[in-house]
Protein backbone atom coordinates (compact mmCIF):
# COMPACT_ATOMS: atom_id res chain seq x y z
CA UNK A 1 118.75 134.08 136.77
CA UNK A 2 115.62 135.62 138.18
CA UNK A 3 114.53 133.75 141.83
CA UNK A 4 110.64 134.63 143.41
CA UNK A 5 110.04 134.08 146.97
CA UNK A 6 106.78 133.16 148.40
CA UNK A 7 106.49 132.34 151.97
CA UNK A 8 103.29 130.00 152.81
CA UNK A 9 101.39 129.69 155.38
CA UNK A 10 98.28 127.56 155.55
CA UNK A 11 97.19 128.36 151.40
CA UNK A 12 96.27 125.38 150.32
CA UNK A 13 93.50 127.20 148.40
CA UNK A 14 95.98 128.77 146.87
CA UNK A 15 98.61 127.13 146.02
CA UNK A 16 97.76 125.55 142.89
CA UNK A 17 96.44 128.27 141.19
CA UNK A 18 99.01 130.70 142.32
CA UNK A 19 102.11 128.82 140.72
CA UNK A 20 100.13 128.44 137.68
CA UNK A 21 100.07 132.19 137.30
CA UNK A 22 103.77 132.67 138.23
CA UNK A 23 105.19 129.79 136.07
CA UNK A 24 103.01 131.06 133.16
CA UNK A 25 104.39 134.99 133.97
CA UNK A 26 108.10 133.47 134.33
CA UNK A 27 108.03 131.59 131.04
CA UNK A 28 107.22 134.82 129.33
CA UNK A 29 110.77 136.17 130.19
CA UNK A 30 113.94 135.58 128.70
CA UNK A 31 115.57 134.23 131.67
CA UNK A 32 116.24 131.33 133.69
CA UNK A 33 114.22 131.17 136.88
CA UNK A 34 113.36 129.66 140.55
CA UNK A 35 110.59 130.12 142.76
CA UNK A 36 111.35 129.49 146.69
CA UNK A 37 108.46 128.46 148.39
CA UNK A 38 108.84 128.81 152.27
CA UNK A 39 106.28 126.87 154.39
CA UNK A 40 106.13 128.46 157.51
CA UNK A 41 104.66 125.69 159.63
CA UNK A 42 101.16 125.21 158.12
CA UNK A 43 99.01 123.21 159.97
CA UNK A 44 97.05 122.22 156.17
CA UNK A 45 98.05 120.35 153.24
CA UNK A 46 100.44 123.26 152.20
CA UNK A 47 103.64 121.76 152.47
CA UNK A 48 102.33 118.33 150.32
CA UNK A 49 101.02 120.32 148.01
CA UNK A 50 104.26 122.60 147.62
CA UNK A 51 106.64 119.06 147.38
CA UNK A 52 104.00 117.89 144.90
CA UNK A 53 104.53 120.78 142.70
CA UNK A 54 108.44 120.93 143.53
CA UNK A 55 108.86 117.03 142.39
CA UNK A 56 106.97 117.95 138.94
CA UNK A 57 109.01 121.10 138.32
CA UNK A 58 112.59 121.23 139.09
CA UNK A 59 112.58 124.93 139.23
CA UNK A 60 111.08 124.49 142.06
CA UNK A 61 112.31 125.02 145.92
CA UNK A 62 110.81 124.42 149.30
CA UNK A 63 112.17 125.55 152.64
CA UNK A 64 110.38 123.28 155.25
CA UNK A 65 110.38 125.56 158.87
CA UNK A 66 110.72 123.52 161.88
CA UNK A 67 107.56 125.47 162.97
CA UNK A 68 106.05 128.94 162.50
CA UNK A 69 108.76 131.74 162.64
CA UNK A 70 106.83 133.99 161.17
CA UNK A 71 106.59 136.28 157.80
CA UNK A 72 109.47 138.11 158.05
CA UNK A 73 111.70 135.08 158.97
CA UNK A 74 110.21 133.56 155.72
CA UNK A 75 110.98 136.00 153.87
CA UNK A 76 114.28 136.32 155.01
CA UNK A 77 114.52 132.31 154.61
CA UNK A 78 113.86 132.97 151.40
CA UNK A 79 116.29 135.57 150.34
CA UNK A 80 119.55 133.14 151.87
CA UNK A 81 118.08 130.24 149.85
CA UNK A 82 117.43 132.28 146.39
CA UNK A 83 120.26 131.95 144.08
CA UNK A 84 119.02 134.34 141.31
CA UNK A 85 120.69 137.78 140.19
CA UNK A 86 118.05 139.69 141.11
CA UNK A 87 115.00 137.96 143.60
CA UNK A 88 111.67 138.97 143.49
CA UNK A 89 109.47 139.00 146.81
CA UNK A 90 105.47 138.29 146.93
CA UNK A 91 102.75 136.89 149.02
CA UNK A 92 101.15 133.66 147.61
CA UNK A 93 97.46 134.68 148.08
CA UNK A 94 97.03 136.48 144.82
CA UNK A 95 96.95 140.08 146.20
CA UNK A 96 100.29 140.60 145.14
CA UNK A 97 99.58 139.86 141.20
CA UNK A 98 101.91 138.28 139.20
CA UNK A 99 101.75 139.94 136.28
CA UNK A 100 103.21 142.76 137.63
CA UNK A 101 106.90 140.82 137.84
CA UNK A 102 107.53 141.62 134.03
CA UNK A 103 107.60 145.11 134.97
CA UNK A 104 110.29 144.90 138.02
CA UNK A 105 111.99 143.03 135.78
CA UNK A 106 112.29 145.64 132.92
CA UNK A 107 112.90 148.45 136.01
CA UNK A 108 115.84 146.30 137.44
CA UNK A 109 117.21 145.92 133.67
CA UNK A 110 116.87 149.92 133.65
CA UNK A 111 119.58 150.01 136.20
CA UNK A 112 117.53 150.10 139.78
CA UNK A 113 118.51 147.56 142.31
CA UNK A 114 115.90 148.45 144.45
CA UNK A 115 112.07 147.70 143.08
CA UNK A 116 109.45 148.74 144.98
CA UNK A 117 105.93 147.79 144.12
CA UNK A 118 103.52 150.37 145.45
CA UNK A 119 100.10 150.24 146.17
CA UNK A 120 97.74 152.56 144.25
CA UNK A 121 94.78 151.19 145.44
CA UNK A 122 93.96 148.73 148.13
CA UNK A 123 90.95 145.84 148.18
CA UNK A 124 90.94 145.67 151.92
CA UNK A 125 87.64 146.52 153.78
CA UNK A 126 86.31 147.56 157.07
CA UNK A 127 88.87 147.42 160.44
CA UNK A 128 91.79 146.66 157.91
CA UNK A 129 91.16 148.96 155.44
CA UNK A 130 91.12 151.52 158.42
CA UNK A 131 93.63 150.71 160.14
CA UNK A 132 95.94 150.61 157.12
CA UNK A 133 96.30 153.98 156.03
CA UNK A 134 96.55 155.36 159.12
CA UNK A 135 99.48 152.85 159.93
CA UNK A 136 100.95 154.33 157.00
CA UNK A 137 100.40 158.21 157.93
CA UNK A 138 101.58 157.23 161.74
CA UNK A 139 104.96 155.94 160.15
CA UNK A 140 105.39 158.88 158.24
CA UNK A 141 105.46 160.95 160.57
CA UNK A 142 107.44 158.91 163.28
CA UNK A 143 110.27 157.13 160.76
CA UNK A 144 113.70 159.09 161.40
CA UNK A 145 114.57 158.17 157.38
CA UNK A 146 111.89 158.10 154.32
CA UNK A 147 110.27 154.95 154.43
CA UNK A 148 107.84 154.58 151.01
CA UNK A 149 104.40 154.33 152.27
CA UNK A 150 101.52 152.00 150.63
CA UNK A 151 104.22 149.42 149.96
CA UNK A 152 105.08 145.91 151.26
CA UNK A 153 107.05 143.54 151.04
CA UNK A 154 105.89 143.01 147.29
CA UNK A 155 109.57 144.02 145.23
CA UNK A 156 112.71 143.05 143.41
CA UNK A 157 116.01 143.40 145.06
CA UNK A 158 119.44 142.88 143.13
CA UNK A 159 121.64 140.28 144.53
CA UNK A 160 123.76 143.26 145.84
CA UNK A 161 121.11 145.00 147.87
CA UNK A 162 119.62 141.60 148.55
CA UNK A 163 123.28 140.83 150.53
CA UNK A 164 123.35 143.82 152.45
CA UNK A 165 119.87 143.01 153.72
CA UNK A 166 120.56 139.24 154.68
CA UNK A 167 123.93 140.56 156.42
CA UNK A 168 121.82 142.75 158.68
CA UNK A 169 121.64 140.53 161.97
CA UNK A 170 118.78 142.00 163.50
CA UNK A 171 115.94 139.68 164.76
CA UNK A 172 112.61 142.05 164.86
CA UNK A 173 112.76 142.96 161.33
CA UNK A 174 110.28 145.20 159.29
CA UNK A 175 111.51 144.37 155.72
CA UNK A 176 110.00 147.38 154.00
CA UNK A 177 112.13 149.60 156.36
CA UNK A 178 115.60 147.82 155.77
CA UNK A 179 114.66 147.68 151.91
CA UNK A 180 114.83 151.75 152.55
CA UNK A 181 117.78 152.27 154.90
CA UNK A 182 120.01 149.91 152.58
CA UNK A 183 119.77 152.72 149.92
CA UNK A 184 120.51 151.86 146.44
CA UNK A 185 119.21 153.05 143.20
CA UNK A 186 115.44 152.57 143.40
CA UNK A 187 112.46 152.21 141.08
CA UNK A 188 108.91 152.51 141.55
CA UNK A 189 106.23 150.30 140.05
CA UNK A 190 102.41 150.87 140.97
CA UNK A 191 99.66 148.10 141.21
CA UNK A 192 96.34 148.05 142.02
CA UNK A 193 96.10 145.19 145.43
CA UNK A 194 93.50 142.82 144.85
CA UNK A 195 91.60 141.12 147.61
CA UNK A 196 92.32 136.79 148.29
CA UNK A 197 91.43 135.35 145.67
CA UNK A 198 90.10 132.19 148.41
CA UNK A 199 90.23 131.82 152.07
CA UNK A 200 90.84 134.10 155.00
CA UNK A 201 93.53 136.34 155.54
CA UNK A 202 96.56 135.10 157.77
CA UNK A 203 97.99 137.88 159.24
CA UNK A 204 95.49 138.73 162.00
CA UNK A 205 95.07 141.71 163.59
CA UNK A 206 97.72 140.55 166.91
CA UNK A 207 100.16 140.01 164.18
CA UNK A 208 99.76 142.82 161.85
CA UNK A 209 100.16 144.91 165.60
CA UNK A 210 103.29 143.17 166.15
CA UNK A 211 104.24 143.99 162.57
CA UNK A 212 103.74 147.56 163.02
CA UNK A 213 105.36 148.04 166.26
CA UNK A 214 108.54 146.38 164.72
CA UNK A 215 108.04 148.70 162.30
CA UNK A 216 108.07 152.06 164.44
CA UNK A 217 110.37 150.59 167.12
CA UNK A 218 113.26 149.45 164.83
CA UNK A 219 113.08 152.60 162.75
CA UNK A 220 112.67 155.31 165.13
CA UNK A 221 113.66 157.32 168.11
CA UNK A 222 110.78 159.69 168.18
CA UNK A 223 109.00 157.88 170.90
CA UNK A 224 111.42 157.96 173.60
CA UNK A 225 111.37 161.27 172.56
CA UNK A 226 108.04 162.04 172.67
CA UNK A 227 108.00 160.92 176.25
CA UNK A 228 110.47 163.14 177.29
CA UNK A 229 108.25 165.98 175.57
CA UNK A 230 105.49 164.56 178.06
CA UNK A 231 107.65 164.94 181.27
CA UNK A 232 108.45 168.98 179.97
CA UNK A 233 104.58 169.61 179.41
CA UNK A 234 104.10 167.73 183.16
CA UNK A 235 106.88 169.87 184.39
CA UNK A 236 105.67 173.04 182.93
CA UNK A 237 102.24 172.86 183.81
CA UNK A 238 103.17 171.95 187.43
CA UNK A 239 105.04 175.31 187.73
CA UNK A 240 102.21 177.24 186.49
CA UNK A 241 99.78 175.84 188.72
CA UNK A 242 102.47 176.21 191.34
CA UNK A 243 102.58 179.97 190.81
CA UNK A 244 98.99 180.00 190.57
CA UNK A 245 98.74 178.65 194.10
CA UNK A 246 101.60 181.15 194.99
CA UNK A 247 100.03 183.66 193.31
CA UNK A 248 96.61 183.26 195.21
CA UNK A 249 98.02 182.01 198.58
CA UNK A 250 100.81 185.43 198.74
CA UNK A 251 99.26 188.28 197.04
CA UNK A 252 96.11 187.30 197.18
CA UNK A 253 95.23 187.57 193.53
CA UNK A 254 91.17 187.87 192.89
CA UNK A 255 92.06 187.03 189.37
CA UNK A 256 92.83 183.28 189.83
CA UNK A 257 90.44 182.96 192.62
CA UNK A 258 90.01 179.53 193.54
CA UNK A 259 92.04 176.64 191.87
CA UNK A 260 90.34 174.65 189.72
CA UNK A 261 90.00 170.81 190.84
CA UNK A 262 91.63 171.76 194.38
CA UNK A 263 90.61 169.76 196.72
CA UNK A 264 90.30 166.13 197.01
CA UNK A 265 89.47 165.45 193.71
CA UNK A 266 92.40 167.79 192.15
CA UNK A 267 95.19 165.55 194.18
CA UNK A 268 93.67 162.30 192.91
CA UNK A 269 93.47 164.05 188.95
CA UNK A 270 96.95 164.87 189.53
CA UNK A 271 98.12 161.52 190.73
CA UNK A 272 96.28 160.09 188.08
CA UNK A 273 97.48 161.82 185.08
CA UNK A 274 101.05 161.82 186.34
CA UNK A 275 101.05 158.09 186.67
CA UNK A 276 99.72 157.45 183.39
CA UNK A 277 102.65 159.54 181.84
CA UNK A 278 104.75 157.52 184.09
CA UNK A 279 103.16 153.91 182.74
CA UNK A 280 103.28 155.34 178.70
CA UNK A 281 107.09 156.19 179.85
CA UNK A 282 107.42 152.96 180.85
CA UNK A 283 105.73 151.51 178.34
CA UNK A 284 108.05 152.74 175.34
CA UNK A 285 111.03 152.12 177.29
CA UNK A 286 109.82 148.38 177.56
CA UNK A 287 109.39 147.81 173.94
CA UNK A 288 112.78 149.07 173.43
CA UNK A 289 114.78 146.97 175.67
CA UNK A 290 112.50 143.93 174.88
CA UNK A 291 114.10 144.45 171.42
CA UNK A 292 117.76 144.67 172.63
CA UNK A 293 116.90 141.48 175.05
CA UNK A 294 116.20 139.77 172.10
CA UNK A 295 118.90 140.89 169.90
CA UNK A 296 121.15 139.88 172.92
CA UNK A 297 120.18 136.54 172.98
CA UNK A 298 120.90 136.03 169.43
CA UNK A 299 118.77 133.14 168.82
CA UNK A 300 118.48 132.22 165.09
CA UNK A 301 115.66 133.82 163.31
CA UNK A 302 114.49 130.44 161.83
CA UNK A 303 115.08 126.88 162.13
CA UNK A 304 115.00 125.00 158.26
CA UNK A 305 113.41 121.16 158.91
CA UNK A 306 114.29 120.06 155.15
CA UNK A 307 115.39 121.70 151.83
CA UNK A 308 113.38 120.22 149.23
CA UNK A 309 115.29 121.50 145.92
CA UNK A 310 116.20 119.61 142.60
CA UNK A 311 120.28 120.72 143.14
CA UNK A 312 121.54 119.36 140.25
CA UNK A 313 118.89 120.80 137.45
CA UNK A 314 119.37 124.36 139.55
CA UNK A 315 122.68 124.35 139.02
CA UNK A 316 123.00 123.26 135.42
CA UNK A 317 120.50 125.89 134.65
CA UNK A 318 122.40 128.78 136.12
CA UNK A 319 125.95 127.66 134.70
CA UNK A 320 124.57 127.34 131.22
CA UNK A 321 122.79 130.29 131.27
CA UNK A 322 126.12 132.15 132.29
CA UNK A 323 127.86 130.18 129.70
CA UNK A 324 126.18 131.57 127.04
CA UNK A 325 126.45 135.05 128.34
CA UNK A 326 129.98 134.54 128.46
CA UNK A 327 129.90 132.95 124.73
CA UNK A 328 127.34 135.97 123.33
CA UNK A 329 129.94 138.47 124.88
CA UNK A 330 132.79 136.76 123.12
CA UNK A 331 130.97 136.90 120.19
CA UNK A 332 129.47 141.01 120.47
């Protein structure tokens, strides 16, 4: 049984359109299948349209949120709700394109349980399409363990690697990164990422900063150490300019002559730039226990209003599809 999951969030432009494409893409394969829709508190006529479409197909599942959690808490919704052997993950706006499931499909048949969809080419255009790549680059360079760059959350996972990633318990989670540090045997498909095909995009630019601070935060340690590279490069060029003063003050060196920015000005440049390294200090070493506050508190990551599923067509679907497999492996 093959399961997508598509959290939703204010697409009622979309929505319609989008399941066409998948249901027609689904039908193509030679499996049973689910999609999960997982409203995460639009404020449109998402969530009617989604119950619409799951009372006309019974393949059909909605996760209602109590409010907006968030993508990653959809997403992660989504994966305890899917009951497929291997789940499929995508963004219901059409820039993840569906015809490009056939192909994960065929890669997790080849043996990977890991699927990554990667980006060749992106539609994105002016701040984002800046700001993008050089996200990417940034957490290159910073992650502590390879991370594949240009790639979402767009992906298969196998029910295996899917369990290992809902039995991870931490709350800021960058999906893309755990995807990585669970391991597994992984495949690589590449897509070209379309634009929306309607309406705005709904991760703003707050969000998307959020996103990638989770991101570096929860997947490495290179900024506490960077700061402590910042207090040795403080440190060291206080004891030159030390000397320096020594230098000129003792032996009356003609070389160094007078200090640069001695004076008033030099002592309020000096208090200044200290400080700053101080606040930047601070700074990282905030965003790092904010994140163990709130893995502390252990609040849930998301709070399900209603399950809107057809339970008894679900389930009659799986089992016969595993009877036969049963019967055709008798039979072989």
């Amino acid at each position: 049984m093959l399961s997508v999951v598509v959290p939703i969030y204010n697409e009622e432009e979309n929505i319609a359109a989008f399941h066409a494409a998948v249901r027609a893409v689904m039908d193509t394969l030679q499996h049973s299948w689910e999609v999960v829709y997982v409203n995460d508190g639009s404020r449109d006529s998402s969530l009617s349209l989604l119950t619409e479409i799951q009372r006309r197909d019974q393949r059909v599942t909605v996760v209602e949120f109590s409010r907006n959690f968030g993508h990653q808490a959809a997403l992660t919704a989504g994966l305890q709700v899917a009951r497929g052997d291997a789940i499929m993950l995508m963004d219901g706006d059409f820039q993840d394109p569906p015809e490009v499931l056939p192909r994960m499909v065929q890669a997790w048949k080849d043996g990977a349980k890991v699927v990554i969809a990667e980006r060749s080419s992106r539609a994105e255009t002016g701040i984002r399409g800046k700001l993008f790549p050089l996200f990417y680059k940034a957490m290159g360079l910073i992650s502590d363990f390879p991370i594949p760059l240009n790639a979402g959350i767009f992906g298969l996972l196998d029910r295996q690697a899917a369990n290992a990633i809902i039995n991870l318990q931490e709350g800021n989670r960058y999906l893309p990164g755990l995807r990585a540090w669970v391991g597994f045997p992984t495949s690589i498909v590449y897509y070209e990422r379309a634009g929306r095909a309607a309406g705005e995009a709904k991760q703003t630019l707050p969000k998307l900063f959020k996103y990638a601070m989770d991101a570096i935060f929860s997947f490495s340690y290179k900024p506490l150490r960077l700061g402590m590279a910042l207090g040795v490069m403080v440190m060291a060029f206080s004891l030159f300019l030390s000397m320096v003063a020594v230098g000129n003050t003792v032996f009356h060196l003609k070389y160094f002559g007078v200090i640069p920015g001695s004076g008033h000005i030099g002592t309020l440049l000096a208090i200044l730039f200290l400080g700053s390294v101080q606040l930047i200090c601070m700074g990282l070493l905030g965003e790092y226990i904010g994140r163990i506050y709130d893995e502390v508190r252990r609040r849930p990551l998301y709070l399900i209003h209603k399950l809107h599923r057809s339970e008894a067509e679900g389930v009659l679907r799986y089992k016969t599809d595993k009877v036969l497999a049963e019967v055709e492996d008798s039979v072989a």
